[in-house]
Structures are given as structure tokens and as C-alpha cells.
C-alpha atoms as a PDB file:
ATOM      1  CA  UNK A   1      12.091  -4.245  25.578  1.00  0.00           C
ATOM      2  CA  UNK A   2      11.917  -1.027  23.473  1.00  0.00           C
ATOM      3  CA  UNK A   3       8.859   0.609  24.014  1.00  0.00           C
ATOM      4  CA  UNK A   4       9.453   3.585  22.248  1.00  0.00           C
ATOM      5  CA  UNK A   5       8.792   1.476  19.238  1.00  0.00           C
ATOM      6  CA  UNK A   6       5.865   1.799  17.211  1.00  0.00           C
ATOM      7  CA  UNK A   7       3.772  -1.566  17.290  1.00  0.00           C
ATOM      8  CA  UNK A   8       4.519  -2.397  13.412  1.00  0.00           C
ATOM      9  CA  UNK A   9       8.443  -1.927  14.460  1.00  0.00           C
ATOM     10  CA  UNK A  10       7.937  -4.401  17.352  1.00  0.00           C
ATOM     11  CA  UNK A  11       6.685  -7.067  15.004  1.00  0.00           C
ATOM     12  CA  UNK A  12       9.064  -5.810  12.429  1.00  0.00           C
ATOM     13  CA  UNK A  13       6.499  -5.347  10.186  1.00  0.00           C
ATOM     14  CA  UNK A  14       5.518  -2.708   7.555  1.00  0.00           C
ATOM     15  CA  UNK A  15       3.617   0.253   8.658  1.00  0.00           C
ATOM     16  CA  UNK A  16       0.809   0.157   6.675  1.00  0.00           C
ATOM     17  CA  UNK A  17      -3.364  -1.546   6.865  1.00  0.00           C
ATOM     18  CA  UNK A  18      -2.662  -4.177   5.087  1.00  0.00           C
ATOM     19  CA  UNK A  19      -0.900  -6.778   7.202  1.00  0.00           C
ATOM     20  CA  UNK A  20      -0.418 -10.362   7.026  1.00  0.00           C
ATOM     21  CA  UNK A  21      -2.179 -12.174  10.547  1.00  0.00           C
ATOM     22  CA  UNK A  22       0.100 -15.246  10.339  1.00  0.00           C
ATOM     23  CA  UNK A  23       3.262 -13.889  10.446  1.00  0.00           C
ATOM     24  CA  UNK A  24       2.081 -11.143  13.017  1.00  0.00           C
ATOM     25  CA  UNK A  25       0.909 -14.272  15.199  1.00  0.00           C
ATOM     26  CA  UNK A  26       4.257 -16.093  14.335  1.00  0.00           C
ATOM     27  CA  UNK A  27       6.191 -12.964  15.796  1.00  0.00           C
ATOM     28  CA  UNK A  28       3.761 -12.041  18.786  1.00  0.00           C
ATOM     29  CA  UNK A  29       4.376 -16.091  19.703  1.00  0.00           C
ATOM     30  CA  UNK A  30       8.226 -15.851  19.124  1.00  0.00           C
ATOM     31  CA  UNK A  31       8.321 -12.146  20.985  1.00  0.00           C
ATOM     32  CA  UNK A  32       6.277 -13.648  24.427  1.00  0.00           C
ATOM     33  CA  UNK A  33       8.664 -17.137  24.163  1.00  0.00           C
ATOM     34  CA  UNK A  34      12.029 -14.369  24.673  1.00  0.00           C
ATOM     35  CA  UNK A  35      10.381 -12.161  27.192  1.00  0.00           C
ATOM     36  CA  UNK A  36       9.463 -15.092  29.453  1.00  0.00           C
ATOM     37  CA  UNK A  37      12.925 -16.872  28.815  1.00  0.00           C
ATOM     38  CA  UNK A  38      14.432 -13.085  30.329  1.00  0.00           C
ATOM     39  CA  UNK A  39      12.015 -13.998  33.024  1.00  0.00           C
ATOM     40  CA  UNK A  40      14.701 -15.302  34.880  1.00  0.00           C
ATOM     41  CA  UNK A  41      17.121 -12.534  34.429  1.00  0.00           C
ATOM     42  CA  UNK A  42      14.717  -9.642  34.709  1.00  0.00           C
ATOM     43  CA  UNK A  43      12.807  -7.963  37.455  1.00  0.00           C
ATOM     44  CA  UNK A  44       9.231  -9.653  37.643  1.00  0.00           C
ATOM     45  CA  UNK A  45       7.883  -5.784  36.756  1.00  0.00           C
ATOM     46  CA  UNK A  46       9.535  -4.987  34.136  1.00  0.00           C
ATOM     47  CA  UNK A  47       8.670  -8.591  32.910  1.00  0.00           C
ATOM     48  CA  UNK A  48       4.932  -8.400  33.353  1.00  0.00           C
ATOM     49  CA  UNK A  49       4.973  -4.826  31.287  1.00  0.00           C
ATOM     50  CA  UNK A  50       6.455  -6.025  28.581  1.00  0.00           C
ATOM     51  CA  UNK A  51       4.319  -9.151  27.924  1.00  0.00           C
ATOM     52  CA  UNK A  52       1.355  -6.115  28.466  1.00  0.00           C
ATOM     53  CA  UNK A  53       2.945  -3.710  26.154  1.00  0.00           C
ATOM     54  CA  UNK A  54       3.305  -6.567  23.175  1.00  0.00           C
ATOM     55  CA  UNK A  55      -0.199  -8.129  24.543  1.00  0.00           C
ATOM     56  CA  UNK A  56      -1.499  -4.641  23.842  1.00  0.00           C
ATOM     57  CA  UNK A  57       0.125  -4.658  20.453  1.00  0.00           C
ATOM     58  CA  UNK A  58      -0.835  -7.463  19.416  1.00  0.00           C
ATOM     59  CA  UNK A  59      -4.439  -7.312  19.837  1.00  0.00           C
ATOM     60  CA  UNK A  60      -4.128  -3.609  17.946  1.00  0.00           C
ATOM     61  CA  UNK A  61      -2.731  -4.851  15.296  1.00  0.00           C
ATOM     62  CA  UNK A  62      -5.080  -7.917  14.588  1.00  0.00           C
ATOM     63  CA  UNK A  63      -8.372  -5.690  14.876  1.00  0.00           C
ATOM     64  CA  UNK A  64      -9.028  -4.264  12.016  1.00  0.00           C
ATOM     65  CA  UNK A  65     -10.999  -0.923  13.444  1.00  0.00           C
ATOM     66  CA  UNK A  66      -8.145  -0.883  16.530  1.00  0.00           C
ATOM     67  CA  UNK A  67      -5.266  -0.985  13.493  1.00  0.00           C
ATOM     68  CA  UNK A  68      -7.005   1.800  11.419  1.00  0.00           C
ATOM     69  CA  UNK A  69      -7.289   4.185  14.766  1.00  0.00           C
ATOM     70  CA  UNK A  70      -3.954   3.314  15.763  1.00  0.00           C
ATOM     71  CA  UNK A  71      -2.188   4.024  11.714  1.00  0.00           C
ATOM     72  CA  UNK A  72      -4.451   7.276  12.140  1.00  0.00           C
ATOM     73  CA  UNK A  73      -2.339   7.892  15.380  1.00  0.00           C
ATOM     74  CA  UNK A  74       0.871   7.674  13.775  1.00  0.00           C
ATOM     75  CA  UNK A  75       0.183   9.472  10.744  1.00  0.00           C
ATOM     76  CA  UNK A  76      -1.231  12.527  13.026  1.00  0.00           C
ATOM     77  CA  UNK A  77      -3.955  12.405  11.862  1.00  0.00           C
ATOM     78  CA  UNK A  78      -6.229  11.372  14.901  1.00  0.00           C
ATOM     79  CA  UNK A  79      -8.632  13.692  15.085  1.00  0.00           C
ATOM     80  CA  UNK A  80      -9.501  14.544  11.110  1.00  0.00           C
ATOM     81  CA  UNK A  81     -12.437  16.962  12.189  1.00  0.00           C
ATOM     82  CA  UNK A  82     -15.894  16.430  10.277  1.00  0.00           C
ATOM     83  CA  UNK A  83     -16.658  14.634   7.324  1.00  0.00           C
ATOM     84  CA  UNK A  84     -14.902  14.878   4.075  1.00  0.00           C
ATOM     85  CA  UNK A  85     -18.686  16.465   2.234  1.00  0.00           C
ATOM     86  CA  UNK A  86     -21.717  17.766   3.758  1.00  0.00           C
ATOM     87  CA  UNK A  87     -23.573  14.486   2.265  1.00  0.00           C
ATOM     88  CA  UNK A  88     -21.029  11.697   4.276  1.00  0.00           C
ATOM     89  CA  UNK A  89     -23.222  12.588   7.442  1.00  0.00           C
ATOM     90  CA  UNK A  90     -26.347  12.330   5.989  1.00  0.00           C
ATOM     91  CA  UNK A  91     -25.488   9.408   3.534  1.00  0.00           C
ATOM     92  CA  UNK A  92     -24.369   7.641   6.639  1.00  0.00           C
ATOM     93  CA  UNK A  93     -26.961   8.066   8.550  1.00  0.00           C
ATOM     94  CA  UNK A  94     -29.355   6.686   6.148  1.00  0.00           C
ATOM     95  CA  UNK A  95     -27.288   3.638   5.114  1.00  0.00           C
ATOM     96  CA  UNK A  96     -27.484   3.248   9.245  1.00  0.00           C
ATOM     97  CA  UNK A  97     -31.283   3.427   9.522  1.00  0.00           C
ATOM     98  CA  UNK A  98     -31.804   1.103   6.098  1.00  0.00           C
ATOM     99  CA  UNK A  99     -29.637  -1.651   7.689  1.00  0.00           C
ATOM    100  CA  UNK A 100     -31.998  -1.020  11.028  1.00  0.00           C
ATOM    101  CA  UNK A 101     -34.837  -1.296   8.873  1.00  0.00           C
ATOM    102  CA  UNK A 102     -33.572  -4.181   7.395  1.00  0.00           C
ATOM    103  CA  UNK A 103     -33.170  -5.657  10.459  1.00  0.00           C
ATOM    104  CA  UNK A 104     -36.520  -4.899  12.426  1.00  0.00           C
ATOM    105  CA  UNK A 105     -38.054  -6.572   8.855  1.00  0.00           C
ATOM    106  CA  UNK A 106     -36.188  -9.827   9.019  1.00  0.00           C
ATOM    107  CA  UNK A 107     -37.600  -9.919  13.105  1.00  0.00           C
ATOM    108  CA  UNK A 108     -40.624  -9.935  11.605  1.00  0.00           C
ATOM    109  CA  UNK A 109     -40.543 -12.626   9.195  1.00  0.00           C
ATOM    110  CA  UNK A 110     -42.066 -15.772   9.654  1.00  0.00           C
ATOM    111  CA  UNK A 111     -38.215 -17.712   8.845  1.00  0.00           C
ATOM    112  CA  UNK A 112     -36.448 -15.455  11.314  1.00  0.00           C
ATOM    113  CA  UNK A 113     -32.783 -17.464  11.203  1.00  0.00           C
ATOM    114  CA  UNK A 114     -33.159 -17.606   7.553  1.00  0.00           C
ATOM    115  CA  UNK A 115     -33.610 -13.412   7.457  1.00  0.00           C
ATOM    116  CA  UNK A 116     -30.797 -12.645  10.032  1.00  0.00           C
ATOM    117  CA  UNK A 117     -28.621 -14.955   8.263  1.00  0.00           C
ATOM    118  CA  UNK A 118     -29.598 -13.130   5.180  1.00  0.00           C
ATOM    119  CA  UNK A 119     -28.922  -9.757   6.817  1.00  0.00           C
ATOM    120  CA  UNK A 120     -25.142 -10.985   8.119  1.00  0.00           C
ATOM    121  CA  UNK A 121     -24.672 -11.817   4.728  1.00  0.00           C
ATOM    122  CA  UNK A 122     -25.073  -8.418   3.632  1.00  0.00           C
ATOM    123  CA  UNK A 123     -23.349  -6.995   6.594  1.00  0.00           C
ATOM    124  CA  UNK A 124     -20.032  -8.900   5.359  1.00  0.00           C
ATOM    125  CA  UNK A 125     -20.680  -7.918   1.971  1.00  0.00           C
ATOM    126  CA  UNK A 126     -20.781  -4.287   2.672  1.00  0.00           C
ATOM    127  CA  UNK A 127     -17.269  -4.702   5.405  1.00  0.00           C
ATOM    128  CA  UNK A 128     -15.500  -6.404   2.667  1.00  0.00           C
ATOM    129  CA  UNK A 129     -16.333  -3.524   0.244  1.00  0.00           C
ATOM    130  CA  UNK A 130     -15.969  -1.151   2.764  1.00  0.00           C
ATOM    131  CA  UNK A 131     -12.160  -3.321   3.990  1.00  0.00           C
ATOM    132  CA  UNK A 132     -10.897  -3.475   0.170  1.00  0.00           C
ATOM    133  CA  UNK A 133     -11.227   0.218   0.128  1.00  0.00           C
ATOM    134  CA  UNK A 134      -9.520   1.244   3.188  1.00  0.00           C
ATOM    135  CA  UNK A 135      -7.014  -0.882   2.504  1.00  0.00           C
ATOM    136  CA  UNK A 136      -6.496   1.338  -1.041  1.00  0.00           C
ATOM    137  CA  UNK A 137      -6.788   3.970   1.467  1.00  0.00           C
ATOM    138  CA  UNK A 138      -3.770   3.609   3.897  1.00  0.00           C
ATOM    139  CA  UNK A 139      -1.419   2.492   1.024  1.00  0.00           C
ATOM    140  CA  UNK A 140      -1.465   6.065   0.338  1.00  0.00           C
ATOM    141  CA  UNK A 141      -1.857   7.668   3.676  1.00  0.00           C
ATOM    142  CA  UNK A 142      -1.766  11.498   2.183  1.00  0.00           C
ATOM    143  CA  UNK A 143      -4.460  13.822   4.433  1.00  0.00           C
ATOM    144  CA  UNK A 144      -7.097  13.491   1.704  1.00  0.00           C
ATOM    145  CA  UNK A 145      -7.087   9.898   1.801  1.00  0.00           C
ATOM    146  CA  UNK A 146      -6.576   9.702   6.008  1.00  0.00           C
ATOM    147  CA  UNK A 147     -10.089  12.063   6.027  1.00  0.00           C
ATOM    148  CA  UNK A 148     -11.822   9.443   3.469  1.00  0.00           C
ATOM    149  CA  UNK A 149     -10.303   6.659   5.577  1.00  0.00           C
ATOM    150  CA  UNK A 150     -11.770   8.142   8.580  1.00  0.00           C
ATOM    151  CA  UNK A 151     -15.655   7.873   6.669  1.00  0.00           C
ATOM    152  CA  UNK A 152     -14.875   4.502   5.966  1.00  0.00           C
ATOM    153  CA  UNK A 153     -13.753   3.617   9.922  1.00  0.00           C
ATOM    154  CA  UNK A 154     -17.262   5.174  10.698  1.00  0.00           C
ATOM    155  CA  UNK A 155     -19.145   3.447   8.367  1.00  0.00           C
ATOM    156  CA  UNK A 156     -17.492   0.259   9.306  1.00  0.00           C
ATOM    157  CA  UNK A 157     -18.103   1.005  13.178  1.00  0.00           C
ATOM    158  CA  UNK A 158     -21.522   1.235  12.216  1.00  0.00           C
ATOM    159  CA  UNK A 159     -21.398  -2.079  10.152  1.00  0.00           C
ATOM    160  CA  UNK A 160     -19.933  -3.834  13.431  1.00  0.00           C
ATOM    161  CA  UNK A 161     -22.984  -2.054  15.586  1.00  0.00           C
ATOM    162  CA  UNK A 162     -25.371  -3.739  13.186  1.00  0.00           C
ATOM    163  CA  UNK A 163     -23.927  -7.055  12.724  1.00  0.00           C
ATOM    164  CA  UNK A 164     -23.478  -7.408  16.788  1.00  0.00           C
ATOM    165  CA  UNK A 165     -27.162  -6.529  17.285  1.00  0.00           C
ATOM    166  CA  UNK A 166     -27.834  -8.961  14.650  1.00  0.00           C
ATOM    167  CA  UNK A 167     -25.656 -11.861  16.142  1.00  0.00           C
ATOM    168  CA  UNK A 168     -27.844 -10.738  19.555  1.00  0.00           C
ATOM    169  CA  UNK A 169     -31.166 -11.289  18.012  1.00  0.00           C
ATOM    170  CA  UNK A 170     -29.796 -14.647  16.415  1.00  0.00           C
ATOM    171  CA  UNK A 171     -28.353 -15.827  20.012  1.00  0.00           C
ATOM    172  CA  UNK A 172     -32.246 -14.943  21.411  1.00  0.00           C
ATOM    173  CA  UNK A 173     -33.990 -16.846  19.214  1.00  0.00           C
ATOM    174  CA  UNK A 174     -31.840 -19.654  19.596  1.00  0.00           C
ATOM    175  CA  UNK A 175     -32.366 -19.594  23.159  1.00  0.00           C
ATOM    176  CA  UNK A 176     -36.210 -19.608  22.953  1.00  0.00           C
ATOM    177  CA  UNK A 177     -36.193 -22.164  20.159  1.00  0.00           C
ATOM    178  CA  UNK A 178     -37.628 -25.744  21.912  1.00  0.00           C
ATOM    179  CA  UNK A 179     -35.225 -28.443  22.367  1.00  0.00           C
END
């Protein structure tokens, strides 16, 4: 196994956001069915890292935020410094605290599943939005457009911090709900 290979090359796949899942899962499925059949003719080691290595992979390349940070890698463009304007911060911050807001107000309403659901709604309105356009993004993945992509990875971290707090409030209520 060739692990100087990037993880797109080890899928033989395009470098580039926008993947296909299937065919990745095809070709992760067909990769671990020829490592284990070298089982037998390979050390037990080597073995074991390589099913890591493509594990490893694998799981970067079906995450969306993991495949963004790991294209960022390759391109060289890990650390892009600050934000591309003085406003992204601020803007940022204050789309964070309205979807908090947003939140603490659907806690407090009276048909509680029906106002989280509501609020996850507009969580995966706002990722798709916020997907689409990093998707534009890395087709072109010139330094301008890595810096932009880097605002939209933040503002979908942020998203996924929202929607998992959300999804915790929704598991609580189900467990106090009477059977």
C-alpha cells in the first residue's frame, strides 16, 4: 500500500469538494476486500496499517468539514490567517448568537419538538446554502477563494455546534416526555 498517496489518489478519485459518496464507498469496500486477501501474504503490521491508513481516508473523505480541512492541507493553504474582511468576525459572531437566540426561544415555547424541529430546519437550510457555496469554492481553489472557503468552514462549524446542541435538547425532552 502506497501511502505517500494523497487520499483522493487512493480512491482514484478527483481532487476536488465535490465528490460522489457511492463510488467512494464502492472503492473504500473494494480497497479493504484486497488488503485483507494480502492478509495472508503480508506481515500482520503492515496489514493492520493499511486497513488504518484507508480507514482514516475514508472517513476524511466522507465528512464534509474533515474533506474541506484536509483539500485546505493539500492546497497549502492550512492555516489562511484571519478573516477575509474586518466584518466576517463580527458578522459571524452575530449569525452565532441569533441561531442561540433562536434556540433558547424555541426552549421556551409551549410546542417545544415542534420549535426545535423548526430550528433544524433552518440549520439545514443555512448548511446547504452554506455546502452549495463551498462547493463553488474548491472548484476554483485560487488563495482568494481557499480564504473565503475557510469563512465558510467556520460558519459551517458553527452550524454543526448549533444543530448538535439542538439534537441534545430534542434527545432531553424526549427522555422526560411520559410513556
Amino acid at each position: 500500500m502506497n501511502s505517500k498517496k494523497n487520499y483522493f489518489e487512493l480512491f482514484d478519485l478527483p481532487v476536488d469538494f465535490a465528490l460522489d459518496t457511492r463510488v467512494l464507498a464502492e472503492r473504500y469496500r473494494a480497497l479493504v476486500r484486497v488488503v485483507r486477501a494480502d492478509f495472508l501474504s503480508d506481515e500482520e503490521d503492515e496489514t493492520a496499517r493499511s486497513l488504518a491508513w484507508i480507514d482514516r481516508a475514508y472517513q476524511t473523505l466522507t465528512e464534509p468539514l474533515a474533506r474541506a480541512e484536509y483539500l485546505f492541507r493539500l492546497y497549502g493553504a492550512e492555516e489562511t490567517g484571519a478573516a477575509t474582511s474586518e466584518e466576517a468576525p463580527g458578522a459571524l459572531l452575530v449569525e452565532e448568537m441569533e441561531r442561540q437566540e433562536a434556540l433558547v426561544a424555541a426552549t421556551n415555547r409551549s410546542d417545544l419538538e415542534s420549535a426545535l424541529s423548526e430550528v433544524l430546519t433552518r440549520l439545514a437550510e443555512r448548511g446547504a446554502a452554506l455546502d452549495k457555496e463551498l462547493h463553488q469554492l474548491f472548484a476554483d481553489p485560487s488563495p482568494p477563494n481557499l480564504s473565503a472557503a475557510r469563512e465558510v468552514v467556520r460558519q459551517l462549524q458553527a452550524l454543526a455546534r448549533c444543530q448538535r446542541e439542538t439534537e441534545e435538547r430534542q434527545a432531553e425532552r424526549l427522555k422526560r416526555r411520559p410513556d
